[in-house]
C-alpha atoms as a PDB file:
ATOM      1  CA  UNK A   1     -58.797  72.455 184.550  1.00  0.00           C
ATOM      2  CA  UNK A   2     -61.470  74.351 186.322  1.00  0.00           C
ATOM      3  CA  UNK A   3     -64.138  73.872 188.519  1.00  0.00           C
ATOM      4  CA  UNK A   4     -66.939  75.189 190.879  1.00  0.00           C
ATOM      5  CA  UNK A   5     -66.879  73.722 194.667  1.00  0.00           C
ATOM      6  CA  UNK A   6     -69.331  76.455 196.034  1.00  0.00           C
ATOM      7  CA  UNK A   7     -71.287  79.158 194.423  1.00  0.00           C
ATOM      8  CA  UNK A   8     -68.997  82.316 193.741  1.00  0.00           C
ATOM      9  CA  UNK A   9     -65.737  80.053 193.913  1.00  0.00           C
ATOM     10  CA  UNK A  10     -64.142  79.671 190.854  1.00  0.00           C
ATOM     11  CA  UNK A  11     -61.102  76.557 190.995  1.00  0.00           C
ATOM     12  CA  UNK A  12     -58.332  77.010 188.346  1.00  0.00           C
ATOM     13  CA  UNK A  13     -55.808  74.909 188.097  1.00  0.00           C
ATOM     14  CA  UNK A  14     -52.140  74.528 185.261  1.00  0.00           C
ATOM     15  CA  UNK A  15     -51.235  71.054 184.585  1.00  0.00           C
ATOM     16  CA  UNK A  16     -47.846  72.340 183.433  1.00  0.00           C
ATOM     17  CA  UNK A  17     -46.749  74.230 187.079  1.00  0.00           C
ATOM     18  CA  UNK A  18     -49.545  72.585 189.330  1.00  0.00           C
ATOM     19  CA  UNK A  19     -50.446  75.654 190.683  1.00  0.00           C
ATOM     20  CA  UNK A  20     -54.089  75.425 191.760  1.00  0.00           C
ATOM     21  CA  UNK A  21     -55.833  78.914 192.340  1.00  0.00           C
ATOM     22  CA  UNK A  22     -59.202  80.279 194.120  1.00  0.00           C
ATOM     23  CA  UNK A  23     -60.957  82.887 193.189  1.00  0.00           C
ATOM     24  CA  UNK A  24     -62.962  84.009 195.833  1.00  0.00           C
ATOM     25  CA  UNK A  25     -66.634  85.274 194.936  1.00  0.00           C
ATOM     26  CA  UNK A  26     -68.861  83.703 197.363  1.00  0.00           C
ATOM     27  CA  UNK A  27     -66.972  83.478 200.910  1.00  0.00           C
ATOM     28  CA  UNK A  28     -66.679  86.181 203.496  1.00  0.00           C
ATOM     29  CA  UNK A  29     -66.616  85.986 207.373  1.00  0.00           C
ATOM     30  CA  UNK A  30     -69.090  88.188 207.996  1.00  0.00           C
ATOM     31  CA  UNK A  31     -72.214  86.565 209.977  1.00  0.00           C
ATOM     32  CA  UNK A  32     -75.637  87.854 208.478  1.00  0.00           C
ATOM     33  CA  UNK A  33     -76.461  89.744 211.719  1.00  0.00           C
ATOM     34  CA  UNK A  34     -73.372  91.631 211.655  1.00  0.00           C
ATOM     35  CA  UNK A  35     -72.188  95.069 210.276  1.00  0.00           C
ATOM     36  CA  UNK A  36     -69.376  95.489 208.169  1.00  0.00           C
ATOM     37  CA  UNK A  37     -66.192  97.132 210.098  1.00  0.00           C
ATOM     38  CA  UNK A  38     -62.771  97.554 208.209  1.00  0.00           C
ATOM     39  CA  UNK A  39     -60.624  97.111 211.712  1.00  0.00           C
ATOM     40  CA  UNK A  40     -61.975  93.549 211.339  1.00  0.00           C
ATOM     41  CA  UNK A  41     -61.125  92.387 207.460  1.00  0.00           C
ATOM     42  CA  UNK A  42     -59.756  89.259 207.512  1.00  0.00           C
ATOM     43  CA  UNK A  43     -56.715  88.037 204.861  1.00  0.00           C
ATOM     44  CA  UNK A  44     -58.381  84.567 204.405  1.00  0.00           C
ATOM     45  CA  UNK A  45     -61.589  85.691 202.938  1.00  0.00           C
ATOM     46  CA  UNK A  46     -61.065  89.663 201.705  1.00  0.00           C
ATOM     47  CA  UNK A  47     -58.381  88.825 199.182  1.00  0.00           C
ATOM     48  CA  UNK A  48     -60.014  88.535 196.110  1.00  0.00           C
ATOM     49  CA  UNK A  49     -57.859  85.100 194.943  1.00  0.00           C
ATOM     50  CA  UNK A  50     -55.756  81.958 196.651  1.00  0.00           C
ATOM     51  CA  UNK A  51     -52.842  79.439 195.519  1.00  0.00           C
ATOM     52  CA  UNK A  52     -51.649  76.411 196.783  1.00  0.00           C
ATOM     53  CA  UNK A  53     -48.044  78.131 196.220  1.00  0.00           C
ATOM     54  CA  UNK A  54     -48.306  81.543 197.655  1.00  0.00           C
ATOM     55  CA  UNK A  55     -50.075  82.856 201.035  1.00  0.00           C
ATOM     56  CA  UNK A  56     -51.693  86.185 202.027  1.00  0.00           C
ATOM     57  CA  UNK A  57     -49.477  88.997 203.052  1.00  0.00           C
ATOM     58  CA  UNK A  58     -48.941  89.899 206.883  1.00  0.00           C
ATOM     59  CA  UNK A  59     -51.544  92.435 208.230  1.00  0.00           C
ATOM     60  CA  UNK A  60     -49.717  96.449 207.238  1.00  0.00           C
ATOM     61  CA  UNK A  61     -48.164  95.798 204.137  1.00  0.00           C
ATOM     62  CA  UNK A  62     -49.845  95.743 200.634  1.00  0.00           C
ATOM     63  CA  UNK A  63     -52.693  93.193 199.900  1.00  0.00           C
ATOM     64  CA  UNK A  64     -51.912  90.858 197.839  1.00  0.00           C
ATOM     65  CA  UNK A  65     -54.839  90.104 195.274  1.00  0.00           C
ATOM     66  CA  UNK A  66     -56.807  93.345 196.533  1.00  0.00           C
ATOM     67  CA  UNK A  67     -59.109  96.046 194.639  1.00  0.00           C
ATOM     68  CA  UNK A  68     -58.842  99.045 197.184  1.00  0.00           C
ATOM     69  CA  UNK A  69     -60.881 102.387 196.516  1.00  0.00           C
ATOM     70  CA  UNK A  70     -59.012 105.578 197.962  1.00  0.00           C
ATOM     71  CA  UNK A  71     -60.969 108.607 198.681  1.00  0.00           C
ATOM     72  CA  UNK A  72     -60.900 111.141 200.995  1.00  0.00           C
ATOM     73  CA  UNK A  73     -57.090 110.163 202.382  1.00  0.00           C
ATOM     74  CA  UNK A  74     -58.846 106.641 203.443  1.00  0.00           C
ATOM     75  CA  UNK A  75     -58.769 103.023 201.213  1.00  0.00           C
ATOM     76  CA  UNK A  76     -61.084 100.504 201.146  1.00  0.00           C
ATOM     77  CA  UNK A  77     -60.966  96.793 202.385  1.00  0.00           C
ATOM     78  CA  UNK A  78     -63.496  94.056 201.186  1.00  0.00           C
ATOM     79  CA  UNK A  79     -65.874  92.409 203.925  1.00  0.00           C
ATOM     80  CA  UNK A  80     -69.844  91.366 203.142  1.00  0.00           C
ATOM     81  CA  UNK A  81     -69.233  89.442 199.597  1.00  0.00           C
ATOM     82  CA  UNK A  82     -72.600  88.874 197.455  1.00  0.00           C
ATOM     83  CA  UNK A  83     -71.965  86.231 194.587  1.00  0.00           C
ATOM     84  CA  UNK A  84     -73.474  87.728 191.352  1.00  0.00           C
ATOM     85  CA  UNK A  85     -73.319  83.913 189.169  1.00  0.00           C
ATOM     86  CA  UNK A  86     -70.916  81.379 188.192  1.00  0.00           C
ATOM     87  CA  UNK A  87     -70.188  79.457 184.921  1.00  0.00           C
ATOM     88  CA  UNK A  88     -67.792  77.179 183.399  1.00  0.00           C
ATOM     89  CA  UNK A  89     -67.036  75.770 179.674  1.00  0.00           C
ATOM     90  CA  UNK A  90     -64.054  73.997 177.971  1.00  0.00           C
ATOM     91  CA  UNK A  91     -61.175  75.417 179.463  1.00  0.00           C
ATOM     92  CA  UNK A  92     -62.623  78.379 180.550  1.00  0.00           C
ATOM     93  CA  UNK A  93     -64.630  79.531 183.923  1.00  0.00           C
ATOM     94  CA  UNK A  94     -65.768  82.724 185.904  1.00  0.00           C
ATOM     95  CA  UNK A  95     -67.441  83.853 188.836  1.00  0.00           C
ATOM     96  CA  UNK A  96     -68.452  87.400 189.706  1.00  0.00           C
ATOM     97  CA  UNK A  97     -69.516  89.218 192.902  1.00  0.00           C
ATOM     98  CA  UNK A  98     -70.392  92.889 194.296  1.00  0.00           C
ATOM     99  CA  UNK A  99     -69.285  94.581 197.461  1.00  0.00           C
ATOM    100  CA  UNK A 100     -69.478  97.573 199.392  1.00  0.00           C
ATOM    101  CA  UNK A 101     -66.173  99.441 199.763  1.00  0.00           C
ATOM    102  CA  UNK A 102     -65.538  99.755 203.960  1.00  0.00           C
ATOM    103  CA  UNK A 103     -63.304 101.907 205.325  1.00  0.00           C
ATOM    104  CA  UNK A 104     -61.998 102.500 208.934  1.00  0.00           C
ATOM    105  CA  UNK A 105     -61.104 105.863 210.554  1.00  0.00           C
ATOM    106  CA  UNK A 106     -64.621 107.279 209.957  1.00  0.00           C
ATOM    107  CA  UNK A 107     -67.999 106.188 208.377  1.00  0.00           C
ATOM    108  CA  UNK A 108     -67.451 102.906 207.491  1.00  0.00           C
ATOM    109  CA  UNK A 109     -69.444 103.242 204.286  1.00  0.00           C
ATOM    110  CA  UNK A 110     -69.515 106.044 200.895  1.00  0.00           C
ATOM    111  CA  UNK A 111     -73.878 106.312 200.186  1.00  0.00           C
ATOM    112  CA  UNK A 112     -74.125 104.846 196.661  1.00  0.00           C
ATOM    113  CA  UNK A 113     -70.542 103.188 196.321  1.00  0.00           C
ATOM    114  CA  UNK A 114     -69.978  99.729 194.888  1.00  0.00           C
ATOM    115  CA  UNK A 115     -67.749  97.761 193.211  1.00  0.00           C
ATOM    116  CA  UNK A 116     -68.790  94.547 191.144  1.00  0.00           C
ATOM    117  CA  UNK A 117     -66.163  92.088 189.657  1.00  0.00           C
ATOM    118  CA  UNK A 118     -65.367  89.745 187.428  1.00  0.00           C
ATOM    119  CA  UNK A 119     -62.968  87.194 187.285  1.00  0.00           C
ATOM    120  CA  UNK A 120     -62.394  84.897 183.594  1.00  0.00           C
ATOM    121  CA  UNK A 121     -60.123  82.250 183.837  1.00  0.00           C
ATOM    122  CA  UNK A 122     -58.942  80.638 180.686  1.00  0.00           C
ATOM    123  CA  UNK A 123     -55.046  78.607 180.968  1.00  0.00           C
ATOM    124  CA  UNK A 124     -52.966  80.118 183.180  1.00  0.00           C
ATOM    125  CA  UNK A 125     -54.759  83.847 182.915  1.00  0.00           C
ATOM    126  CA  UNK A 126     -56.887  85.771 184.725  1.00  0.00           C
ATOM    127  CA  UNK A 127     -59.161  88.201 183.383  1.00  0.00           C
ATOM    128  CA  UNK A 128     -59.753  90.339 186.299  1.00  0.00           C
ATOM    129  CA  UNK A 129     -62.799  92.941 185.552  1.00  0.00           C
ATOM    130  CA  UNK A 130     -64.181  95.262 188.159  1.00  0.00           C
ATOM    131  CA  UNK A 131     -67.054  98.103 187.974  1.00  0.00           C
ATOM    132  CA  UNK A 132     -67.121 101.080 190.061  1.00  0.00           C
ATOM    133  CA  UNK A 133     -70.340 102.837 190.334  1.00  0.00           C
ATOM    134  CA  UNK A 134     -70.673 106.168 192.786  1.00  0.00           C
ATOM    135  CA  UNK A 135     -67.212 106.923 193.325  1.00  0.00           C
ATOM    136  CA  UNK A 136     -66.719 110.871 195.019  1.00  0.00           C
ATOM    137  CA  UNK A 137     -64.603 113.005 192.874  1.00  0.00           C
ATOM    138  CA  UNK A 138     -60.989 112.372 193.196  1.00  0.00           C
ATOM    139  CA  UNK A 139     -61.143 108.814 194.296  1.00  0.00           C
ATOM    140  CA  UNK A 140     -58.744 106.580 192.664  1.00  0.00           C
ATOM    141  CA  UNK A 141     -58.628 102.377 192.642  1.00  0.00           C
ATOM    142  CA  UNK A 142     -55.567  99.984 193.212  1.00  0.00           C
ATOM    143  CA  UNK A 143     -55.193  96.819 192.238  1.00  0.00           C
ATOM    144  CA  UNK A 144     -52.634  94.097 193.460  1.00  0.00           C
ATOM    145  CA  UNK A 145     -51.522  90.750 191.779  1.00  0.00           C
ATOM    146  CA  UNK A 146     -49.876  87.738 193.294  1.00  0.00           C
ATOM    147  CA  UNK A 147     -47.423  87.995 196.002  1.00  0.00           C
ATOM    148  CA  UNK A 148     -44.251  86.091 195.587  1.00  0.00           C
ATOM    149  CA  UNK A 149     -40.964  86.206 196.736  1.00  0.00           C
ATOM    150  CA  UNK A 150     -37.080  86.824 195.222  1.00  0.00           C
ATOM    151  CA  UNK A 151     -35.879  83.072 196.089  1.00  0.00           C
ATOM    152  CA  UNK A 152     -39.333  81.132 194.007  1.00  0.00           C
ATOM    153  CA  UNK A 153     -39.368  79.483 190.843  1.00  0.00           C
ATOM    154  CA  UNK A 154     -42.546  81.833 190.598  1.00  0.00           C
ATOM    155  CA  UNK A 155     -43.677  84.692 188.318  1.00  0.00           C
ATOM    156  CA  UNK A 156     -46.165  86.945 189.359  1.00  0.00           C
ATOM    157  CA  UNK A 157     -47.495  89.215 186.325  1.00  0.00           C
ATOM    158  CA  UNK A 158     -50.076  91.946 186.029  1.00  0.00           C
ATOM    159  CA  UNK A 159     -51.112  93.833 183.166  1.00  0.00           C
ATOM    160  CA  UNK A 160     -53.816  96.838 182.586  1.00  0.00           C
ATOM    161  CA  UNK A 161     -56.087  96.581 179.948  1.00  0.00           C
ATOM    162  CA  UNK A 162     -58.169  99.399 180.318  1.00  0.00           C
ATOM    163  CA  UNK A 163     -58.803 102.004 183.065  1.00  0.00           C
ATOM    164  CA  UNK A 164     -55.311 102.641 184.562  1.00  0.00           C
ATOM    165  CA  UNK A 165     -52.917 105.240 184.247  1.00  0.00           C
ATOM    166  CA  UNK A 166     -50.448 103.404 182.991  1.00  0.00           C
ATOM    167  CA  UNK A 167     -50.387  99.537 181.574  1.00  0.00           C
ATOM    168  CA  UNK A 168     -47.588  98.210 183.522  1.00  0.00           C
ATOM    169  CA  UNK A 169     -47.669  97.875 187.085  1.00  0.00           C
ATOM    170  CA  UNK A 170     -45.396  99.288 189.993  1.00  0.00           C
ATOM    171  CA  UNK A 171     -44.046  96.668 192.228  1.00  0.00           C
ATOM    172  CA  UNK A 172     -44.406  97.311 195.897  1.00  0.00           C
ATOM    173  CA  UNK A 173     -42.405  95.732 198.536  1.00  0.00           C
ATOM    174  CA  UNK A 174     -44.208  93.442 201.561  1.00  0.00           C
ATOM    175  CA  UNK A 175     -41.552  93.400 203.726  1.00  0.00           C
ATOM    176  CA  UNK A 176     -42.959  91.187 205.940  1.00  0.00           C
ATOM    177  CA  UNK A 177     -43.487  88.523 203.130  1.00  0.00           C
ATOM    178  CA  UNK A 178     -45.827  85.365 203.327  1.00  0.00           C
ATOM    179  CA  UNK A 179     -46.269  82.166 204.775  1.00  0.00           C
ATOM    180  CA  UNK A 180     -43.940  80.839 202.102  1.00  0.00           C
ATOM    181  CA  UNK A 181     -41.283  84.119 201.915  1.00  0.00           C
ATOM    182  CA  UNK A 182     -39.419  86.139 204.128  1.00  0.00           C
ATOM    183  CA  UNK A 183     -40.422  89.079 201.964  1.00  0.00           C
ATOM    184  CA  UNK A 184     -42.549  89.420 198.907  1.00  0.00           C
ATOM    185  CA  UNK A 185     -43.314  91.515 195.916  1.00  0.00           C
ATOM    186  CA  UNK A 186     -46.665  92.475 194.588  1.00  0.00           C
ATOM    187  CA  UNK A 187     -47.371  94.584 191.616  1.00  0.00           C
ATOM    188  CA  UNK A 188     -49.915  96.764 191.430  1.00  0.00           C
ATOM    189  CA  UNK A 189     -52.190  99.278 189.026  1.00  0.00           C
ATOM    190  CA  UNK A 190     -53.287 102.255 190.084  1.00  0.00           C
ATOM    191  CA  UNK A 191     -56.373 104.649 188.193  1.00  0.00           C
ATOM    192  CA  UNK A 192     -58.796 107.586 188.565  1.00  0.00           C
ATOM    193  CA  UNK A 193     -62.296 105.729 189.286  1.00  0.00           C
ATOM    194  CA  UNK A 194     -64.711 108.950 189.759  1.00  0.00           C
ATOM    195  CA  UNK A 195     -68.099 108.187 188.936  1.00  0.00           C
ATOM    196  CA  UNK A 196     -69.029 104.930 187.299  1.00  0.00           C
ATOM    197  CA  UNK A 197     -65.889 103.250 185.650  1.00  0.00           C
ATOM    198  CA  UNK A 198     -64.427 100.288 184.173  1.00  0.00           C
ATOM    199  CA  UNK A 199     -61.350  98.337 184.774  1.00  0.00           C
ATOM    200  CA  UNK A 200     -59.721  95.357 183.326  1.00  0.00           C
ATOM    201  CA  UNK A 201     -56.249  93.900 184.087  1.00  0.00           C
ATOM    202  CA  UNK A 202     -55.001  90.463 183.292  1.00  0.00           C
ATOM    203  CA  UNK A 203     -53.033  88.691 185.855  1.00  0.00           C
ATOM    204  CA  UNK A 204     -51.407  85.640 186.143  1.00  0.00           C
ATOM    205  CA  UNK A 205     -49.051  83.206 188.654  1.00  0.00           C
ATOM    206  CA  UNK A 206     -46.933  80.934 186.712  1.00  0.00           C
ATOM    207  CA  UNK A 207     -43.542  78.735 187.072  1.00  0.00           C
ATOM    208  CA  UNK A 208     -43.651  78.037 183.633  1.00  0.00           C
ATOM    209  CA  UNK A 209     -40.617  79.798 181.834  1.00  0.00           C
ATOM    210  CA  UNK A 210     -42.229  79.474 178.531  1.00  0.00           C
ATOM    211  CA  UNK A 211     -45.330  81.243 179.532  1.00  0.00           C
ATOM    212  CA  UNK A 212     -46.523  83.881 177.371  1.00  0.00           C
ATOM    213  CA  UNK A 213     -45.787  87.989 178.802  1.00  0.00           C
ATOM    214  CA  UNK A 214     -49.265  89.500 179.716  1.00  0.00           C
ATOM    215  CA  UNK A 215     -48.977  92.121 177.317  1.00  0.00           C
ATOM    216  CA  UNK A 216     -48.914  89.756 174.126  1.00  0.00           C
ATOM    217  CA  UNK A 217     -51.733  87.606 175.433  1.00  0.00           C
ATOM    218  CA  UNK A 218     -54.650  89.636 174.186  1.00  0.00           C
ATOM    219  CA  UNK A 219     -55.001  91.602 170.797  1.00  0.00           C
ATOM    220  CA  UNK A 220     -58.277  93.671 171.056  1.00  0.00           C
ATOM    221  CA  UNK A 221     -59.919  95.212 173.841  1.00  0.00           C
ATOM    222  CA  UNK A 222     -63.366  96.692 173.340  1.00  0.00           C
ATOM    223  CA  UNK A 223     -65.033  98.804 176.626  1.00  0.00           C
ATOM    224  CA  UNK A 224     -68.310 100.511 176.082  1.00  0.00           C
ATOM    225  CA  UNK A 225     -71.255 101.725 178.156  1.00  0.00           C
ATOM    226  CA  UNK A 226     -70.470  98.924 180.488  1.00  0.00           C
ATOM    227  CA  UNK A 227     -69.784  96.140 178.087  1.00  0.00           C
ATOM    228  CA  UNK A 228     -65.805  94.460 177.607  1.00  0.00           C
ATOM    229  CA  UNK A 229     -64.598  92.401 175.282  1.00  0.00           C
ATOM    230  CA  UNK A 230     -61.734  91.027 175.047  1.00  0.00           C
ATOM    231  CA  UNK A 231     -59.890  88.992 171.700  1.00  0.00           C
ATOM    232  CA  UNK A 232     -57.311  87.140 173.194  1.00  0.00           C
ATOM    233  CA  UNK A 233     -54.133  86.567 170.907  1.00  0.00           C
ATOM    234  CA  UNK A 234     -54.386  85.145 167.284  1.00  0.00           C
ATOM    235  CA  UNK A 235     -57.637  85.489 167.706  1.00  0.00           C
ATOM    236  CA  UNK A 236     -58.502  82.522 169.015  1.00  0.00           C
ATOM    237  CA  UNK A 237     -60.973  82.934 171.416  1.00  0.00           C
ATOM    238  CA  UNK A 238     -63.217  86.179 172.536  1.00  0.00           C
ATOM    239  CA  UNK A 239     -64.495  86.825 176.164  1.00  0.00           C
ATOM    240  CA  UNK A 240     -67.077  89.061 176.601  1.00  0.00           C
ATOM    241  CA  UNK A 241     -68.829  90.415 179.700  1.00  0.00           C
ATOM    242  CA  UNK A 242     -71.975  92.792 180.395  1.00  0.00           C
ATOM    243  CA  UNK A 243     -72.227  94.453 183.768  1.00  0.00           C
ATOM    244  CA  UNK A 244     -76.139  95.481 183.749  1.00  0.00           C
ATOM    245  CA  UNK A 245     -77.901  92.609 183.654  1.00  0.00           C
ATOM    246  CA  UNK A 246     -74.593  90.667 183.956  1.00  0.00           C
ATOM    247  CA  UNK A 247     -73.740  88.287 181.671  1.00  0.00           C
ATOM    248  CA  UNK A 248     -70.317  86.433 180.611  1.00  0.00           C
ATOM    249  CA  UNK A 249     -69.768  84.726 177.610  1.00  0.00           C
ATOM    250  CA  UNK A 250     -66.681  83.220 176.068  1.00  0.00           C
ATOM    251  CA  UNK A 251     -66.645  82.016 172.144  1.00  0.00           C
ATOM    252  CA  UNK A 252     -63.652  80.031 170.621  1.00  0.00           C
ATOM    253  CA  UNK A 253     -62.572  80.660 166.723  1.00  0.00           C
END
């Protein structure tokens, strides 16, 4: 089931778990008078998505569900949000936004950096899709998945699909956990992202045991001049999205 309660919020919910999930694309708390500061981002509206069975992680250890861009010995937090569009079909949703990358310990801001993104939901995954556009040489991007802890009937999965150095992710330890652990694990993808790049991941939260691994999920991924697509397994259905003008598109059969 999916759904759109506000514009750049995308609902997603599994009947077989019931896990419900937001995916935040239209929500900040930054007032429209204000500047952007990275000593004030906020867990409740940076993260980039929400579940009724997990909870941010405590302020100093890793983000959960966080696209960070590292240059210059600094990372980036999300604050200012602008929704980009919405859309739903059978099964199937996504909502997209851009940001400015703000950092703390110096100018808040890079001149020309940006990140858009694009989230796809269809079942229980995530198609998480993110353009970087003037990234300084040597700056690299991280990206986290759910947070979840040793003791829950939970699985928290990430996958990359393009743009990462390597496919599977490296858990990192939140040792001060969640609102619903003591202490948590979040995986996470690292990449180079100087330039303009691309970057897709899928990513899922699931207490289904018969759910099926990340990595046999899709069969085809296609990434060029800005353009993904995406053949998810057996062919059965094909997601593609276009950056400049954006536009997302998902065809079954």
């Amino acid at each position: 089931m999916l759904a759109l309660p506000a514009p750049g919020l995308l609902v997603q919910a599994t009947r077989t778990d019931g896990i419900v999930r937001l995916h935040n694309h239209g929500s900040d708390h930054v007032r429209p008078h204000e500047g952007e500061s990275a000593a004030e981002d906020d867990p409740y509206y940076g993260r980039q998505a929400y579940s009724t069975r997990t909870g941010p992680t405590a302020a100093g250890n890793v983000a959960d569900n966080h696209l960070s861009v590292h240059t210059g010995g600094r990372h980036s937090v999300r604050r200012r949000i602008h929704p980009l569009g919405a859309g739903h079909g059978d099964g199937w949703g996504w909502a997209a936004s851009w940001h400015r990358p703000v950092f703390a310990g110096g100018p808040p801001m890079v001149p020309g950096l940006r990140v858009e993104s694009v989230t796809v939901a269809y079942g229980g995954h995530e198609l998480r899709a993110h353009r970087v556009l003037g990234a300084p040489a040597g700056s690299r991007l991280t990206l986290t998945g759910w947070a979840t802890g040793p003791e829950e009937p939970l699985t928290s999965a990430l996958y990359g699909l393009h743009g990462w150095d390597d496919p599977s992710p490296d858990p990192v330890r939140a040792p001060q956990g969640t609102a619903w652990t003591p202490w948590a694990r979040v995986p996470r993808l690292t990449g180079r992202c100087e330039g303009a790049s691309v970057h897709l991941a899928l990513a899922s939260l699931t207490a289904d045991q018969g759910a099926v691994p990340l990595p046999e999920a899709v069969d085809e991924v296609r990434v060029d001049d800005g353009t993904c697509e995406v053949v998810w397994a057996g062919g059965t259905a094909r997601t593609r999205i276009a950056f400049e003008p954006l536009e997302v598109t998902h065809t079954v059969g």
